[in-house]
Protein backbone atom coordinates (compact mmCIF):
# COMPACT_ATOMS: atom_id res chain seq x y z
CA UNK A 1 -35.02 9.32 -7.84
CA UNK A 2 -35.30 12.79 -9.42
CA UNK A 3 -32.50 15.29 -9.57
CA UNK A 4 -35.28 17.91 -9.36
CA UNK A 5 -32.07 20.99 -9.24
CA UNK A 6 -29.70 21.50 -12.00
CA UNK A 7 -26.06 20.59 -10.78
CA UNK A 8 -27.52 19.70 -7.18
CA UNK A 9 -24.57 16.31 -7.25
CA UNK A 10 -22.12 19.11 -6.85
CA UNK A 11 -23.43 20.17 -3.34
CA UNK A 12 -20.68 18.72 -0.96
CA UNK A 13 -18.67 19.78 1.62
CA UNK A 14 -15.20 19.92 -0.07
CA UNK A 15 -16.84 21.33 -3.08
CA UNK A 16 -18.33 24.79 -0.53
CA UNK A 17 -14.52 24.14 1.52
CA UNK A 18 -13.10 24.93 -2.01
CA UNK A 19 -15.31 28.03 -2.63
CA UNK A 20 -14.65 29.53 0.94
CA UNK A 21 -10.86 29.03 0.10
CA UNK A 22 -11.27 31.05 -2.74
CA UNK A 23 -12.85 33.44 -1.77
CA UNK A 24 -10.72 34.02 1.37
CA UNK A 25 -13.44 34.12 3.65
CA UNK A 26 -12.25 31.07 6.27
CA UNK A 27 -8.99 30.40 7.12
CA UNK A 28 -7.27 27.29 5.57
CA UNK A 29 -6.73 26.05 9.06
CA UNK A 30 -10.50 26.23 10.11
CA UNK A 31 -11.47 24.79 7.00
CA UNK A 32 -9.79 21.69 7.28
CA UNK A 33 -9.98 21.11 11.48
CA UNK A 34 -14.12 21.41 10.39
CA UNK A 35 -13.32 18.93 7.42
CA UNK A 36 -11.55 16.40 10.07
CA UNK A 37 -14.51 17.12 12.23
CA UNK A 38 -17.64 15.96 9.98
CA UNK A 39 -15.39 13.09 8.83
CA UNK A 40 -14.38 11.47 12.08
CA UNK A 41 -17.12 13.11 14.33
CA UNK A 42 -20.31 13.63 11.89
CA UNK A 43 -20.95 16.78 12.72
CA UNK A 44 -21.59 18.29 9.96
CA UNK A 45 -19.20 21.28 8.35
CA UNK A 46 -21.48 24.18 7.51
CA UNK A 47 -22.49 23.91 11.25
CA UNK A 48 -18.88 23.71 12.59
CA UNK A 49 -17.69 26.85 10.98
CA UNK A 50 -21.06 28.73 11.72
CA UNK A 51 -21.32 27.34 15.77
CA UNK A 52 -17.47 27.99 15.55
CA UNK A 53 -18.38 31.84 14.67
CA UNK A 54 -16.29 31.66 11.60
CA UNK A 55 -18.67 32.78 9.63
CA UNK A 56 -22.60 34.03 9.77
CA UNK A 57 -25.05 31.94 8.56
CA UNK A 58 -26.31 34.94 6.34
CA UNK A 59 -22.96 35.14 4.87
CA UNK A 60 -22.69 31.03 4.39
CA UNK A 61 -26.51 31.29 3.06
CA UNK A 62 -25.89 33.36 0.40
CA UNK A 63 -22.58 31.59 -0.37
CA UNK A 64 -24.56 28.98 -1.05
CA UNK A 65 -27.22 30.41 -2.55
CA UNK A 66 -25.42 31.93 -5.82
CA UNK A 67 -22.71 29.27 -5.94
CA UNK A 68 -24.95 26.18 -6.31
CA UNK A 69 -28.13 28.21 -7.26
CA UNK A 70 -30.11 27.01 -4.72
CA UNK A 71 -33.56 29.15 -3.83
CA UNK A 72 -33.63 30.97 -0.50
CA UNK A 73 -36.30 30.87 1.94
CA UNK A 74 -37.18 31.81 5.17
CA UNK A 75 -39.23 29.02 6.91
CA UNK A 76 -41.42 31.07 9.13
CA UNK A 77 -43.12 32.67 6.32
CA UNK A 78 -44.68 29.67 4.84
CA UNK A 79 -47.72 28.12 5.22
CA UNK A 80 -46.48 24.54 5.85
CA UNK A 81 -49.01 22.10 4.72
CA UNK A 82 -50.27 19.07 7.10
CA UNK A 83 -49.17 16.63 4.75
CA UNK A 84 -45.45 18.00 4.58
CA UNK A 85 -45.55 17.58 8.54
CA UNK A 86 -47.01 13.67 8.54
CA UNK A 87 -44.22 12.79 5.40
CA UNK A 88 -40.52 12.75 7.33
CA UNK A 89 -40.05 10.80 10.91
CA UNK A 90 -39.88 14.09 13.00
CA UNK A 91 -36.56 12.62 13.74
CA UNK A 92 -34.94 12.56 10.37
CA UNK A 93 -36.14 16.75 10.38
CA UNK A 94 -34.98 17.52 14.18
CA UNK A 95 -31.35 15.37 12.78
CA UNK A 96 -30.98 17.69 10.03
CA UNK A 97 -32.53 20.60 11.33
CA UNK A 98 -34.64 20.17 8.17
CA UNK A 99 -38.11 21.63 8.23
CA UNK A 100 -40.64 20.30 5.57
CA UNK A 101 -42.97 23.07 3.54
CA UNK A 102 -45.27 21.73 1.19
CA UNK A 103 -45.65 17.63 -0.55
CA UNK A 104 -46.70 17.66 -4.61
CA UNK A 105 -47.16 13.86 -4.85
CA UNK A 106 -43.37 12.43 -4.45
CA UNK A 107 -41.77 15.80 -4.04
CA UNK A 108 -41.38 17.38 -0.92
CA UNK A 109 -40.40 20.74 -0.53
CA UNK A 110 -37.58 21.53 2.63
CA UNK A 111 -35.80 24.13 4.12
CA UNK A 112 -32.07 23.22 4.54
CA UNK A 113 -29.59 24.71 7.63
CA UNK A 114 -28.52 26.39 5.14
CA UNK A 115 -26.87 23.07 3.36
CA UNK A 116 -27.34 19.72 3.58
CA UNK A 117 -24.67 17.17 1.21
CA UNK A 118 -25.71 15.80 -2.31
CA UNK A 119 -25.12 12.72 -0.35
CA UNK A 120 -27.64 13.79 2.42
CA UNK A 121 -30.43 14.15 0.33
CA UNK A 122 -29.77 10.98 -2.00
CA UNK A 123 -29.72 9.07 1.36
CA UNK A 124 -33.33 10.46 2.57
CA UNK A 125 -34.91 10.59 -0.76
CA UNK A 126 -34.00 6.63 -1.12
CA UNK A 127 -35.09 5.85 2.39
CA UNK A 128 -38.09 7.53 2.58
CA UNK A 129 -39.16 6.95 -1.23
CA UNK A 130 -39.39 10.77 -1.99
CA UNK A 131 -37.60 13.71 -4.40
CA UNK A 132 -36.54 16.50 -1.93
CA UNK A 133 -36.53 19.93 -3.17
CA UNK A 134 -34.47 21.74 -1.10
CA UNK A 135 -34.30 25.61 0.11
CA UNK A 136 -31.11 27.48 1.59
CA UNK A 137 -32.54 28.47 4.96
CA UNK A 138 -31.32 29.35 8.30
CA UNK A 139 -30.93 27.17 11.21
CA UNK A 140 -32.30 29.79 13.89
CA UNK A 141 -35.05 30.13 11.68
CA UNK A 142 -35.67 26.53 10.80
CA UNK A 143 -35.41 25.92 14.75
CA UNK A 144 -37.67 28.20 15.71
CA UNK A 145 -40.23 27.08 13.02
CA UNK A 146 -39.57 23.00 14.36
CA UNK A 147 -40.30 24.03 17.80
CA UNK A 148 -43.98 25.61 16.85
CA UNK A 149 -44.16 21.90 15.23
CA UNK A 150 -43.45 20.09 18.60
CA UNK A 151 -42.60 21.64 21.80
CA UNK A 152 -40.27 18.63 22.54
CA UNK A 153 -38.29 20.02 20.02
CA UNK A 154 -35.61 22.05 22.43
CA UNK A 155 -36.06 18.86 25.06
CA UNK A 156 -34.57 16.94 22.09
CA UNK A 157 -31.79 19.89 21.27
CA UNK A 158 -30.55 20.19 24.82
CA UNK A 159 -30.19 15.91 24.83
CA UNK A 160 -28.15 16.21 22.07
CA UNK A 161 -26.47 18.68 23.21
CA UNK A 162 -25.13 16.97 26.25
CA UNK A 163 -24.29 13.77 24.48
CA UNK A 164 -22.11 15.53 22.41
CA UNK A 165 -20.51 17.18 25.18
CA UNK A 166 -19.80 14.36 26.59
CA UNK A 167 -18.21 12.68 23.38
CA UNK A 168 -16.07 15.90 22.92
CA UNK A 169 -14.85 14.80 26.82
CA UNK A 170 -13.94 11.27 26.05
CA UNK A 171 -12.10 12.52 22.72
CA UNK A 172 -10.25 15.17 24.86
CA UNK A 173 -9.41 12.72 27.65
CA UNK A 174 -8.41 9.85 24.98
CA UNK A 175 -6.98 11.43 22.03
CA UNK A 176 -6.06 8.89 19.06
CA UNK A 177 -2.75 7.47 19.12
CA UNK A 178 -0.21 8.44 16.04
CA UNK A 179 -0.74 7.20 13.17
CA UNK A 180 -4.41 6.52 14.10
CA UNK A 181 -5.84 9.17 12.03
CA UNK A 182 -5.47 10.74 8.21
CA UNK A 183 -3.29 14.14 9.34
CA UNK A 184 -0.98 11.46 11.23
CA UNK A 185 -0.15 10.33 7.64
CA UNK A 186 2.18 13.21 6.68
CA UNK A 187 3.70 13.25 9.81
CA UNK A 188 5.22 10.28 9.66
CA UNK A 189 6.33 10.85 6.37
CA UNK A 190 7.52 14.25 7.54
CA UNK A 191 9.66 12.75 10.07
CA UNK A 192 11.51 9.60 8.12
CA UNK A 193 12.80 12.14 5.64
CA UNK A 194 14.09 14.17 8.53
CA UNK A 195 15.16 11.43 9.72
CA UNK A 196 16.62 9.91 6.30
CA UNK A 197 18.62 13.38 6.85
CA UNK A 198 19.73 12.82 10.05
CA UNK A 199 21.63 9.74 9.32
CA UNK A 200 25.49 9.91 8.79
CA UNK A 201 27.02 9.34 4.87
CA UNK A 202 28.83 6.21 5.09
CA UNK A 203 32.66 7.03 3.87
CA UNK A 204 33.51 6.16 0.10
CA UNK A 205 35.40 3.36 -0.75
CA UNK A 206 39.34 4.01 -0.98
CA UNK A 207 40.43 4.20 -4.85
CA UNK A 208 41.49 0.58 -5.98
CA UNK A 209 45.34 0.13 -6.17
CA UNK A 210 46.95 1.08 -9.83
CA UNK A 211 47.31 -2.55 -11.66
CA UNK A 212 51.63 -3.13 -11.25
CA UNK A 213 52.51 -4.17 -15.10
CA UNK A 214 53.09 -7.65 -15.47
CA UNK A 215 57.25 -9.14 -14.33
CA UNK A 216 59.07 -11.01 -17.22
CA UNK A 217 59.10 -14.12 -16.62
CA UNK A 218 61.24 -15.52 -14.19
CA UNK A 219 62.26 -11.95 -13.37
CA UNK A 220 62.22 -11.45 -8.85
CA UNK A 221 58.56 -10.68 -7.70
CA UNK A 222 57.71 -6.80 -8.19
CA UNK A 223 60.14 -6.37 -10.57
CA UNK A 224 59.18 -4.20 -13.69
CA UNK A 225 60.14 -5.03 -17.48
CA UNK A 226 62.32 -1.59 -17.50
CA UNK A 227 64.13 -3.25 -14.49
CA UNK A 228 64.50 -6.11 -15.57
CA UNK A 229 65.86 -4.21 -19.52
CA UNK A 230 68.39 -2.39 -17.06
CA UNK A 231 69.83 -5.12 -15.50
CA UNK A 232 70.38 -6.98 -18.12
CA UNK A 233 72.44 -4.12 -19.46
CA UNK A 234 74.36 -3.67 -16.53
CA UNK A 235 75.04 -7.57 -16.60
CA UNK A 236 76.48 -6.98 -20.09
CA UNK A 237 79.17 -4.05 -19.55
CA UNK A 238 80.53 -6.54 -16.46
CA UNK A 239 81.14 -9.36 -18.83
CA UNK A 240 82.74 -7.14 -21.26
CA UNK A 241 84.37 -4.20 -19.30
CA UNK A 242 84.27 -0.88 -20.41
CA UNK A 243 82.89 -0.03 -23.82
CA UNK A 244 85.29 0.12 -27.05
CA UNK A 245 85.91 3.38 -28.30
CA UNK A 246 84.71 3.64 -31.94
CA UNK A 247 87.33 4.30 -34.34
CA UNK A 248 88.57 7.36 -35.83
CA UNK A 249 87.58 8.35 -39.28
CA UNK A 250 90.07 8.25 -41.67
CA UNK A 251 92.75 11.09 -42.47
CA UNK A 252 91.74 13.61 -45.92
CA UNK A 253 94.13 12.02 -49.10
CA UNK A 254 97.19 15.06 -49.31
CA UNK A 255 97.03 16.51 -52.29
């Protein structure tokens, strides 16, 4: 398949959640609770934050238009062809809220919801055996235009609509249990440092004993050798009594 649009590979979600960061215009929190969404629910982000009224889909179109320099068009005023009509399953369009404009051989010509992924369009273009070339619309436009296509159009919307009312219920009423899902991650890690904190230091070892010099031999038990040098001393001056005097020096010659 074609990459009919320079840079087109680098229209994702994270790449526009990046961009919106940036340039302040969505909270961090909103961005990633719509991340969480498309990746657990499928529903995808650029609708989140715009059915969220977190930002207008004029404002997100021409994000999207100068950041990934995508065309903008305005579905209603084109002339779509019968051929574009006949070449998607009108359930592939009414999925995406994709309307088709105009075939040149392989290449067929849509009108995104303002966005669809890099990944999107690789998927339909190998399924379907076509090179998209894709506008930055509006999805009240595009909606309007795929109801003029087939008035089971809103019949279809309002289905939809309910079943994933009804999905939203069962998450509410069965939420997933810790550790079941990605942001449970870093809470658990969170908590065992906390807890890692929590935990009492166990006391240091006492100091080891000083090493007692070694006893002479056959000197009592815990006897040191400057004991054992005194005693011995002592055991002299008892044998001999008191000390001898030394003598006097001798008397100076008279003259």
């Amino acid at each position: 398949m074609l990459l009919l649009v320079k840079g087109i590979e680098r229209l994702t979600s994270v790449r526009l959640a990046e961009i919106l960061t940036e340039r302040a215009v969505v909270s961090s929190e909103i961005i990633t609770d719509a991340l969480y969404a498309q990746d657990k629910h499928g529903e995808p982000f650029a609708q989140v934050l715009m059915s969220g009224g977190h930002i207008t889909e004029w404002d997100l179109a021409k994000i999207v238009t100068e950041n990934f320099n995508l065309p903008f068009l305005m579905a209603g005023n084109y002339h779509i062809s019968e051929d574009a009509k006949k070449r998607l399953p009108k359930e592939l369009l009414w999925k995406h809220t994709m309307v088709p404009l105009d075939v040149f051989g392989d290449v067929v010509c849509v009108s995104m919801p303002v966005m669809l992924s890099f990944d999107e369009i690789n998927r339909i273009q190998k399924e379907h055996n076509c090179d998209l070339y894709p506008y930055v619309g509006l999805p009240s436009e595009n909606k309007k235009v795929l109801t003029d296509m087939d008035k089971t159009y809103p019949q279809w919307v309002e289905q939809e609509q309910k079943r994933r009312e009804e999905e939203s219920k069962k998450r509410t009423a069965n939420p997933p249990k810790a550790g079941g899902d990605w942001m449970s991650i870093f809470d658990q890690g969170e908590q065992a440092v906390l807890g890692e904190k929590k935990k009492p230091t166990p006391p240091s070892p006492p100091p080891p004993a000083a090493a007692k010099p070694p006893s002479a031999p056959g000197a009592p038990s815990g006897m040191s050798l400057f004991d054992e040098g005194d005693k011995a001393i002592q055991d002299e001056k008892k044998k001999t009594g008191a000390a001898p005097k030394p003598p006097l020096p001798p008397a100076p010659p008279k003259k």
